[in-house]
C-alpha atoms as a PDB file:
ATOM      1  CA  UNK A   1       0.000   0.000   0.000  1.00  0.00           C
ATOM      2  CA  UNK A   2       1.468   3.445  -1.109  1.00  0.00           C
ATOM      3  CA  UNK A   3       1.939   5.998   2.142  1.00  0.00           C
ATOM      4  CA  UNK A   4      -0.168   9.127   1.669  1.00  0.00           C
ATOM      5  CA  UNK A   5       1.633  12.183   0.462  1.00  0.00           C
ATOM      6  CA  UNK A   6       0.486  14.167   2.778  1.00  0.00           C
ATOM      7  CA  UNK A   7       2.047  14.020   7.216  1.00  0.00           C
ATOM      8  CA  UNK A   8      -0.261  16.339   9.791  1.00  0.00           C
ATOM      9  CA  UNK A   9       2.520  16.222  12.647  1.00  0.00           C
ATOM     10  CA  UNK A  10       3.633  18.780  15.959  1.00  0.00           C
ATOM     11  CA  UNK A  11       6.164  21.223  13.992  1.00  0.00           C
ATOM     12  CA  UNK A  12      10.062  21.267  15.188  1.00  0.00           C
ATOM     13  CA  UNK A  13      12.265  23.813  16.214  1.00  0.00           C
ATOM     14  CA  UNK A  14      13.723  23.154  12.504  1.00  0.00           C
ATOM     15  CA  UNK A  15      10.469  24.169  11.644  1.00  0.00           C
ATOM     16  CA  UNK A  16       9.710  27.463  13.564  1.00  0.00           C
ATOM     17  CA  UNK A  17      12.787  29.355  11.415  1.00  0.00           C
ATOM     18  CA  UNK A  18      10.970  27.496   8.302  1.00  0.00           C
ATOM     19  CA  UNK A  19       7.592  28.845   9.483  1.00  0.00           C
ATOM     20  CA  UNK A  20       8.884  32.255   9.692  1.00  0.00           C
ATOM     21  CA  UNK A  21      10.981  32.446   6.437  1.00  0.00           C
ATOM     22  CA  UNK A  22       8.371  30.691   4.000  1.00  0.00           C
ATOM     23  CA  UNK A  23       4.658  32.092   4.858  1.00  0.00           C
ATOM     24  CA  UNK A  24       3.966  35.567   4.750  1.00  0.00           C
ATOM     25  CA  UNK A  25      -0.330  35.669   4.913  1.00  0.00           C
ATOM     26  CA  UNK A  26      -1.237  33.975   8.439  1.00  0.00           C
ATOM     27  CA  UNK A  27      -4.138  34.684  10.409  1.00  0.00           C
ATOM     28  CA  UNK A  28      -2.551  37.361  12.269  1.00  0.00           C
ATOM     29  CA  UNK A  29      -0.784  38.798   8.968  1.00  0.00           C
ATOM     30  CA  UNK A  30      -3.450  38.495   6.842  1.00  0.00           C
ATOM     31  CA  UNK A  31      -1.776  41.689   4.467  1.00  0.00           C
ATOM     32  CA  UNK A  32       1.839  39.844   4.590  1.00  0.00           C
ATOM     33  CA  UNK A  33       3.086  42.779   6.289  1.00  0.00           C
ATOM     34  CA  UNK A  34       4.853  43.557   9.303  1.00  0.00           C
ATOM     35  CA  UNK A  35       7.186  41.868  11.650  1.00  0.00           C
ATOM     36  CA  UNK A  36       7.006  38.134  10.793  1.00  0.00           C
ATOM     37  CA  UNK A  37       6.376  35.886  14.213  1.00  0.00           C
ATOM     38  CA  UNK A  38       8.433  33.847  16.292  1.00  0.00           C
ATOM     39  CA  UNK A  39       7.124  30.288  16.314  1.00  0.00           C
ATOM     40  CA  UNK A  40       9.541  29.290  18.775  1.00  0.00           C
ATOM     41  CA  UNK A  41       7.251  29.399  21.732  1.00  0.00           C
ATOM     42  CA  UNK A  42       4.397  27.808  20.361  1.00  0.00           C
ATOM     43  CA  UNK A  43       6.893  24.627  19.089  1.00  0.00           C
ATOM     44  CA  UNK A  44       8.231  24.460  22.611  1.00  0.00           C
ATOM     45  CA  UNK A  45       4.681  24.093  24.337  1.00  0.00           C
ATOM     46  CA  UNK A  46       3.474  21.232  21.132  1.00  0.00           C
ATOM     47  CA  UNK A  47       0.718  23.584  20.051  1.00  0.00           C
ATOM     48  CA  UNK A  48       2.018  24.073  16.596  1.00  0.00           C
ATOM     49  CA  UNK A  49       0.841  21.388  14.063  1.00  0.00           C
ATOM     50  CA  UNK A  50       2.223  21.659  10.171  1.00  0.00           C
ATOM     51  CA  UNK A  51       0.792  20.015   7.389  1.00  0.00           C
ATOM     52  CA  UNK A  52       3.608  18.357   4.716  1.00  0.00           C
ATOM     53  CA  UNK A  53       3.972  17.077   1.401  1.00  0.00           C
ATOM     54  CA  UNK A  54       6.276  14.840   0.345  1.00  0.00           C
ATOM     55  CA  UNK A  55       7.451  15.171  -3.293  1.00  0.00           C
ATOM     56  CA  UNK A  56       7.547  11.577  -5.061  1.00  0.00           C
ATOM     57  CA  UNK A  57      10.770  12.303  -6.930  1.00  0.00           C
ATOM     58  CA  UNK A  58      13.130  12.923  -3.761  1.00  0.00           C
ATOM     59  CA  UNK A  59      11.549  11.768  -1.145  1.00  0.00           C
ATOM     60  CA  UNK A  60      11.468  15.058   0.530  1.00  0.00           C
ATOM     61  CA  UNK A  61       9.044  17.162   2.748  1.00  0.00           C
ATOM     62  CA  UNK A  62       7.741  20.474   1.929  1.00  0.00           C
ATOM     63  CA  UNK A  63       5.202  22.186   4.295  1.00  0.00           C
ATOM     64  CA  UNK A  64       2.300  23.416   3.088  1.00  0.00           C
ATOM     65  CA  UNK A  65       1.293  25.079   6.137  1.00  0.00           C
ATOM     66  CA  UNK A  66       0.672  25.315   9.857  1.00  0.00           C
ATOM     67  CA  UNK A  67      -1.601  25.828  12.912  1.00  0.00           C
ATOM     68  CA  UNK A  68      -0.475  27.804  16.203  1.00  0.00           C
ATOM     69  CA  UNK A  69      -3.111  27.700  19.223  1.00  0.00           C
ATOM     70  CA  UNK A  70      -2.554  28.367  22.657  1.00  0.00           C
ATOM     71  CA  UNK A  71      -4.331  25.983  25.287  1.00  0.00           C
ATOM     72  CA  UNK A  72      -5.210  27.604  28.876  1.00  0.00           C
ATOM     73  CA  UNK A  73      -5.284  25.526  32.228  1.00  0.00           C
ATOM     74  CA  UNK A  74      -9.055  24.988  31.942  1.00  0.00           C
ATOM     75  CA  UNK A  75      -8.584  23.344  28.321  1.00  0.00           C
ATOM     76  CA  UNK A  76     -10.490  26.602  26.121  1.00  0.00           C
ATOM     77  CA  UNK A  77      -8.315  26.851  23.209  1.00  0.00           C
ATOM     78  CA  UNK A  78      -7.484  29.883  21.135  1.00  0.00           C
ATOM     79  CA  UNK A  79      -6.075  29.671  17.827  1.00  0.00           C
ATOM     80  CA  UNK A  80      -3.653  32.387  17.592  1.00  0.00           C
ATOM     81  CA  UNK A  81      -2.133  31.983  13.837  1.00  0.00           C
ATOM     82  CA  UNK A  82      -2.400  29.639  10.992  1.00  0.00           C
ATOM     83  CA  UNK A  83      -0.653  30.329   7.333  1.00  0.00           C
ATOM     84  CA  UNK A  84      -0.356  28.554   3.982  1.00  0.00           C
ATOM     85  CA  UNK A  85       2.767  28.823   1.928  1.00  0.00           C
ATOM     86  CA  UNK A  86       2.406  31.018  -1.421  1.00  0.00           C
ATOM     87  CA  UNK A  87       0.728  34.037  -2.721  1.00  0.00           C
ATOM     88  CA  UNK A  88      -2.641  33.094  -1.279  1.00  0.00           C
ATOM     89  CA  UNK A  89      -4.021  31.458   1.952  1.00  0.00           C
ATOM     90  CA  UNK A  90      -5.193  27.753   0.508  1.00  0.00           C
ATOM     91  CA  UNK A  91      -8.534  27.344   3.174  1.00  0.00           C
ATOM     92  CA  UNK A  92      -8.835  23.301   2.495  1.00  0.00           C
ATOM     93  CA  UNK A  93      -5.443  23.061   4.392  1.00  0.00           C
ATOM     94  CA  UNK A  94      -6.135  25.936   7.039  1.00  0.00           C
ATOM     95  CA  UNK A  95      -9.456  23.468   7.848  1.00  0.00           C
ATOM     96  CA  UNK A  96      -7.550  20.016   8.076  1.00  0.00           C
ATOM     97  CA  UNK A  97      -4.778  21.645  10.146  1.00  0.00           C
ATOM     98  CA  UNK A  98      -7.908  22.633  12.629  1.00  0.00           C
ATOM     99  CA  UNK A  99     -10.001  19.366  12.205  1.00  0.00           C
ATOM    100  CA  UNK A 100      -6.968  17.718  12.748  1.00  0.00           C
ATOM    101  CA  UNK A 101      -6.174  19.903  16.137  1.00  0.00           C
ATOM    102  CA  UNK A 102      -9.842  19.995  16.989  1.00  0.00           C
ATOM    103  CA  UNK A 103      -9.838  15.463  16.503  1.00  0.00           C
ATOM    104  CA  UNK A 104      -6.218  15.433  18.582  1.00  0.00           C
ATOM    105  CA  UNK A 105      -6.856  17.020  21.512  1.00  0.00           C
ATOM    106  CA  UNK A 106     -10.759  16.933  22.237  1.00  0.00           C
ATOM    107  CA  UNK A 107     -10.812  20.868  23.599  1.00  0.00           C
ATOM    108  CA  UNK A 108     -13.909  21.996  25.533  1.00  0.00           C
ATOM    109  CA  UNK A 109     -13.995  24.696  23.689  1.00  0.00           C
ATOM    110  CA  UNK A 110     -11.427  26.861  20.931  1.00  0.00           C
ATOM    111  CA  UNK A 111     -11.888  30.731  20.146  1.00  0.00           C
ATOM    112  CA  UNK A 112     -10.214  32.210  17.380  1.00  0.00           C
ATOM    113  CA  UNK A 113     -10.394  36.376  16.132  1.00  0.00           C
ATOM    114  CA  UNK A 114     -10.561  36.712  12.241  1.00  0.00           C
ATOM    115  CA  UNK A 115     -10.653  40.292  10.555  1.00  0.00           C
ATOM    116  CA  UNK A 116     -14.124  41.521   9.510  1.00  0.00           C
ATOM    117  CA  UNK A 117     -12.862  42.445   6.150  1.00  0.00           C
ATOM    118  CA  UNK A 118     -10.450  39.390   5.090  1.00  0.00           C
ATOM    119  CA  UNK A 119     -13.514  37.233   3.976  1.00  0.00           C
ATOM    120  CA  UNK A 120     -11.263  34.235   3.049  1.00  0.00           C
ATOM    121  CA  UNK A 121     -10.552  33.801   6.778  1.00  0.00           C
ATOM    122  CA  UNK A 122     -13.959  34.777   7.814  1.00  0.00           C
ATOM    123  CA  UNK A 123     -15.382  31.773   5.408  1.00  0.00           C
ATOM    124  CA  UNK A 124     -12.534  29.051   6.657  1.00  0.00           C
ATOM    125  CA  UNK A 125     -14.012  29.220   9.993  1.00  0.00           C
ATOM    126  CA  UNK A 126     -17.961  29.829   8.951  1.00  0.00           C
ATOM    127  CA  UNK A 127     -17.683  26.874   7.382  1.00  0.00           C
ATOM    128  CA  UNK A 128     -15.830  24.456   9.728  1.00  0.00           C
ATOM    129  CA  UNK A 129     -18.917  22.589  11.592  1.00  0.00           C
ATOM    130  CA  UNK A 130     -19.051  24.039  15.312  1.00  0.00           C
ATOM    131  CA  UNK A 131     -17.990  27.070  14.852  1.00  0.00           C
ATOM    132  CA  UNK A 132     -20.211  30.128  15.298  1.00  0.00           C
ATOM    133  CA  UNK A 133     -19.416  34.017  15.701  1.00  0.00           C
ATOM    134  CA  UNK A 134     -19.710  34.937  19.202  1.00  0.00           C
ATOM    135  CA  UNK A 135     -19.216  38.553  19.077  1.00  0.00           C
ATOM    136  CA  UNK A 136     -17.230  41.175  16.964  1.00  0.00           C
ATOM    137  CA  UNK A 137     -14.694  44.063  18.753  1.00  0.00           C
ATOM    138  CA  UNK A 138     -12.922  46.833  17.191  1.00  0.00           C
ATOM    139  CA  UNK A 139      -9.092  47.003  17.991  1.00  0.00           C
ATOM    140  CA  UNK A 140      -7.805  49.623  16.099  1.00  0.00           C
ATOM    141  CA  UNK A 141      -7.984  50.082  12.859  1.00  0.00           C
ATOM    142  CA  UNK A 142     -10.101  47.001  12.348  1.00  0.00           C
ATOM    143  CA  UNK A 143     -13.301  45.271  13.266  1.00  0.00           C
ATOM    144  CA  UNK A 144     -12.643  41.570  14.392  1.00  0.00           C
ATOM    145  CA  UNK A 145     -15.263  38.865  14.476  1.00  0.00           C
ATOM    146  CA  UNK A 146     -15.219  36.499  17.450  1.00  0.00           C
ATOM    147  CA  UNK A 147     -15.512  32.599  16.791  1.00  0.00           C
ATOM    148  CA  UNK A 148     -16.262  29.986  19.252  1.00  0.00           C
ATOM    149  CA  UNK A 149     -16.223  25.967  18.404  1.00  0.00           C
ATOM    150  CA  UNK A 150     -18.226  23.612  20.594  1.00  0.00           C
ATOM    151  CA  UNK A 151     -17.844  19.836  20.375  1.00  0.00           C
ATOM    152  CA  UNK A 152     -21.997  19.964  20.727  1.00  0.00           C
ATOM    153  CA  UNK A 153     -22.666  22.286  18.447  1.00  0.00           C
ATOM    154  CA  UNK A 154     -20.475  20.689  16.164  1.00  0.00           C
ATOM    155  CA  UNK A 155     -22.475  17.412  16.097  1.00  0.00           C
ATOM    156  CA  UNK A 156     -25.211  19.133  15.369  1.00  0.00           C
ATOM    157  CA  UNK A 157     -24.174  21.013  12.603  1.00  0.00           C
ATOM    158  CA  UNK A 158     -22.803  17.486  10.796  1.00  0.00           C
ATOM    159  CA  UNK A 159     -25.625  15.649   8.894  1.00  0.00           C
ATOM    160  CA  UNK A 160     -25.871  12.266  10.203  1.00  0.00           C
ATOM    161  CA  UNK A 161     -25.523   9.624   7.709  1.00  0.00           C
ATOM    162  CA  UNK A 162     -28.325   6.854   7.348  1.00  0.00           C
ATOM    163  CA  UNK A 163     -27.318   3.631   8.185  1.00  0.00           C
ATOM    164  CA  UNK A 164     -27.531   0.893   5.777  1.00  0.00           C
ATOM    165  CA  UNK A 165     -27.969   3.694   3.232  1.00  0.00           C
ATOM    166  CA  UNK A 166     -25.709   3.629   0.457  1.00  0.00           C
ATOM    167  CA  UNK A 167     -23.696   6.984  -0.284  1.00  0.00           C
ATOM    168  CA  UNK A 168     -25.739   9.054  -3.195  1.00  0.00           C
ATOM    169  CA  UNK A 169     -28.855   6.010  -3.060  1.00  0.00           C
ATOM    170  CA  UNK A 170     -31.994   6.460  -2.820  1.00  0.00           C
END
């Protein structure tokens, strides 16, 4: 059996100076501007997951992307950053990186803050089951939309599959 191409893993410290030299659009960047983030932190305390390719010629891994949250005492996450490589944020691996997070660890509850106006971010998290805005806030000069995932509501936001049904039957 062939191994995927594709690894969801906890990032390195090899990774964090990858991280910092190869995505510029992140969840906190969303303009690729500014000071680019130390990663460090986050890789130290295993809440950084990446998401890598392998390329079928050489054998070698290329990330694609990653996921930084922070998790309090009481379990609540908060997603503080998440970035694709390339010119544009790529929202299919943005969502594994948090299903993948969100099937791992089992949190009570995760909160993340997108920018009002950077509708690709807005959408990546409208339409991950379970997670609904809570709120907006203005920190200056922008208007920031407050998500908040729930394991419940997230179970009933999935359609249930019949059993004994086939896929597409009738």
């Amino acid at each position: 059996m062939d191994e995927s191409p594709y690894n969801i893993r906890l990032a390195t410290p090899a990774d964090a100076d990858t991280l910092r030299r190869s995505i510029r659009f992140t969840l906190s960047s969303p303009e690729g501007k500014g000071q680019r983030k130390q990663y460090r932190d986050g890789v130290e305390r295993s809440e950084v997951l990446v998401l890598e390719h392998s390329e079928p010629k050489d054998r070698r891994r290329t990330i694609d992307g990653f996921l930084e949250w922070h998790t309090r005492i009481d379990g609540t996450v908060t997603i503080r950053d998440a970035g694709t490589i390339g010119d544009e944020v790529k929202p299919g691996v943005i969502k594994r990186l948090v299903r993948e997070m969100l099937r791992i660890y089992q949190p009570p509850l995760v909160r993340a803050k997108t920018r009002r106006d950077q509708e690709v971010w807005t959408n990546i998290f409208r339409e991950l089951p379970g997670f609904e805005p809570e709120g907006v806030e203005y920190a200056r000069p922008y208007w920031r939309i407050l998500w908040a995932w729930s394991a419940e509501r997230a179970r009933e936001q999935v359609p249930r599959r019949e059993v004994g049904r086939p896929r597409g039957g009738r």
